[in-house]
N, C-alpha and C. Protein backbone atom coordinates (compact mmCIF):
# COMPACT_ATOMS: atom_id res chain seq x y z
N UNK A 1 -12.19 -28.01 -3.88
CA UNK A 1 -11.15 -27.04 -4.18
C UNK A 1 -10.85 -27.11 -5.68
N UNK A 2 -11.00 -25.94 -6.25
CA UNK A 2 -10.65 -25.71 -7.84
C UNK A 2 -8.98 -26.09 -8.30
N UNK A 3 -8.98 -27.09 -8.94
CA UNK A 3 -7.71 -27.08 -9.97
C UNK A 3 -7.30 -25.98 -10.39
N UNK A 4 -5.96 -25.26 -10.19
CA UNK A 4 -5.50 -23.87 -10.86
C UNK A 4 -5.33 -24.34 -12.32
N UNK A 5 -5.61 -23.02 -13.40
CA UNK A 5 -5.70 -23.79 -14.85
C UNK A 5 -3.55 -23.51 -14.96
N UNK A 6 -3.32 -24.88 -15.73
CA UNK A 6 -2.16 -24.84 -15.97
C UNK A 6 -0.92 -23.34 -16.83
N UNK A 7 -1.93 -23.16 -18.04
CA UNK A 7 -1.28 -21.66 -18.81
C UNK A 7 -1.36 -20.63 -17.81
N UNK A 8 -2.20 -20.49 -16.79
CA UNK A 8 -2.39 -19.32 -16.14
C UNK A 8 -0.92 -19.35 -15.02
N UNK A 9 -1.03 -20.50 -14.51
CA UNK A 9 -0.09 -20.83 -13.09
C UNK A 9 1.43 -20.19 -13.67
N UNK A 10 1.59 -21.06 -14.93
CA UNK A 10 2.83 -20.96 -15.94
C UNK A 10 3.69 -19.63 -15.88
N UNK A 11 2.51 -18.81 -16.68
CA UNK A 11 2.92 -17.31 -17.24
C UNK A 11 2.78 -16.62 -15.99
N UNK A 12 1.84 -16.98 -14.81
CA UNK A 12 2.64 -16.14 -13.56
C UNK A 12 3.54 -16.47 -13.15
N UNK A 13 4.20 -17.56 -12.99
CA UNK A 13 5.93 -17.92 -12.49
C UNK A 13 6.65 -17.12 -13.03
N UNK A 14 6.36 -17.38 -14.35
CA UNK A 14 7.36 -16.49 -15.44
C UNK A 14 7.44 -15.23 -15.65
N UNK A 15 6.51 -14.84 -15.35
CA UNK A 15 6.50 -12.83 -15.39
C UNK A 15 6.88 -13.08 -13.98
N UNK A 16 6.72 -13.49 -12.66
CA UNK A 16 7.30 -13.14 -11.26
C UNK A 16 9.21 -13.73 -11.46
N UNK A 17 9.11 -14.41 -11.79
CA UNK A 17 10.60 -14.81 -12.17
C UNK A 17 11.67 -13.49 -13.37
N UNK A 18 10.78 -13.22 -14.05
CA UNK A 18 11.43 -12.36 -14.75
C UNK A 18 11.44 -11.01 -14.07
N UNK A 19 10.83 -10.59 -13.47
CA UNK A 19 11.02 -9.50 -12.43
C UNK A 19 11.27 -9.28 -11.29
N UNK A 20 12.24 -11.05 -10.62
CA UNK A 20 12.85 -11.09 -10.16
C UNK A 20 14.19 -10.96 -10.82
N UNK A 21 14.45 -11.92 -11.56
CA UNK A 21 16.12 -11.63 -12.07
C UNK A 21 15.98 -10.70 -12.98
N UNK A 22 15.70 -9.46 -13.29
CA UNK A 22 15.73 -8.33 -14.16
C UNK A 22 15.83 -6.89 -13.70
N UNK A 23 14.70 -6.87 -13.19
CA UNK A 23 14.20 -5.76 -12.28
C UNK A 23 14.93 -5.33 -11.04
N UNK A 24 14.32 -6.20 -10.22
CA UNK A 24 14.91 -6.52 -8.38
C UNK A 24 16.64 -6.03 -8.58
N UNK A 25 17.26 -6.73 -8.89
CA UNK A 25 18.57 -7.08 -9.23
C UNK A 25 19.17 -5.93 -9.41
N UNK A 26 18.86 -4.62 -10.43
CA UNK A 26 19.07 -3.83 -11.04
C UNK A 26 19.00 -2.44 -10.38
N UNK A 27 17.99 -2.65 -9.61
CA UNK A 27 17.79 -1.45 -8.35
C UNK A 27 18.42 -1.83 -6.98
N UNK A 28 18.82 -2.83 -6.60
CA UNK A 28 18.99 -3.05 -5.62
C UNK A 28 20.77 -2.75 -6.05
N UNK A 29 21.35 -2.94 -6.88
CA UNK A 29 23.03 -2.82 -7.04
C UNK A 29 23.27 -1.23 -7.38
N UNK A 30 22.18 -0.65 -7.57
CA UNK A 30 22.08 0.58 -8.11
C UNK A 30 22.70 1.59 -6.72
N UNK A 31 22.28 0.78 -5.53
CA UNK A 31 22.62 1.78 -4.17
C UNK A 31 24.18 1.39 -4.40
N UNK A 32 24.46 2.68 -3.24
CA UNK A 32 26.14 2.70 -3.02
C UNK A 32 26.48 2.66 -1.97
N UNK A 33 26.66 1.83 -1.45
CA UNK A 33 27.82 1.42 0.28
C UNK A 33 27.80 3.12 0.44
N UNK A 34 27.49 3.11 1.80
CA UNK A 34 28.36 4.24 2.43
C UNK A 34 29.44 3.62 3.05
N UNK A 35 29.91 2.88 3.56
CA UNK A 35 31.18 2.66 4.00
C UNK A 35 32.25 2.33 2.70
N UNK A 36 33.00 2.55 1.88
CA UNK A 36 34.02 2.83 0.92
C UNK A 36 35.06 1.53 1.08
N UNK A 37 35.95 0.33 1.09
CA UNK A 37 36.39 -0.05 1.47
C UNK A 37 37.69 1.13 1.04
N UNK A 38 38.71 0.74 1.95
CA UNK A 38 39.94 1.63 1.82
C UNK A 38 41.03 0.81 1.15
N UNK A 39 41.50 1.24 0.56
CA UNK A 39 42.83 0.24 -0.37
C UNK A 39 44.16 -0.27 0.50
N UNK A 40 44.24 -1.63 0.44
CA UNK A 40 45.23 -1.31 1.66
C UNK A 40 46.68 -1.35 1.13
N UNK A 41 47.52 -1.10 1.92
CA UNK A 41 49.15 -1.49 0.95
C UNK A 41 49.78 -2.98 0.90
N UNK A 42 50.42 -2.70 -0.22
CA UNK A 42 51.02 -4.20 -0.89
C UNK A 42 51.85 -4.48 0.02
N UNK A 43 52.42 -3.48 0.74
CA UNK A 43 54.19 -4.27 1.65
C UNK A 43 53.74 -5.16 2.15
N UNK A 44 54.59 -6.14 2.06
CA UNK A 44 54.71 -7.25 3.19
C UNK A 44 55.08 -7.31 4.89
N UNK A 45 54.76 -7.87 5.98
CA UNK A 45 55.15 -7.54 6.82
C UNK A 45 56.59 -8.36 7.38
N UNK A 46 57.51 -7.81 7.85
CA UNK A 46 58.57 -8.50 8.25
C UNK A 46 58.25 -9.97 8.99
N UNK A 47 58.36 -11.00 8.57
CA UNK A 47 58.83 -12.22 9.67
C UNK A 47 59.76 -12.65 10.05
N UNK A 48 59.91 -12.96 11.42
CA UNK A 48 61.49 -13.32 11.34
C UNK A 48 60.88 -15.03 11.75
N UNK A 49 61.85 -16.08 11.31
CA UNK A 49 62.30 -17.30 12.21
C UNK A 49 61.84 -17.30 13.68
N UNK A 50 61.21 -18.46 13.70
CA UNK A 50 61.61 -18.44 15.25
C UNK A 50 62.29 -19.80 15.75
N UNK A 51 63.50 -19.31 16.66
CA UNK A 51 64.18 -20.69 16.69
C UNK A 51 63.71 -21.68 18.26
N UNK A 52 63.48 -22.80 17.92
CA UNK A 52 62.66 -23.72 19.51
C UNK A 52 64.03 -23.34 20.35
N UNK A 53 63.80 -23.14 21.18
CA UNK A 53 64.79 -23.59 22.50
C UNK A 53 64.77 -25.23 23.07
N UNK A 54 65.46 -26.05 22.11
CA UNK A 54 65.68 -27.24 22.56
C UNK A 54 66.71 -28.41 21.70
């Protein structure tokens, strides 16, 4: 079985790595949710106490 030559192995990591975090990344955030999240409101909801019976 042939030894892979080292410069060759190298500069393919590195061009597949760079067009992973560059490329990939860039098209893939590019889509848009169809579902929207909806904003929800700030009020707070009432709590009351609750007192033990004992």
């Amino acid at each position: 079985m042939p030894q892979l030559t080292q410069a060759l192995t190298s500069t393919i990591l590195m061009f597949s790595w760079l067009i992973f975090l560059t490329i990939i990344p860039t098209k893939i955030l590019n889509h848009i949710s169809p579902n929207e999240p909806t904003p929800v409101s700030a009020e707070k909801h009432k709590t009351e106490s609750w007192d033990w019976p004992w």
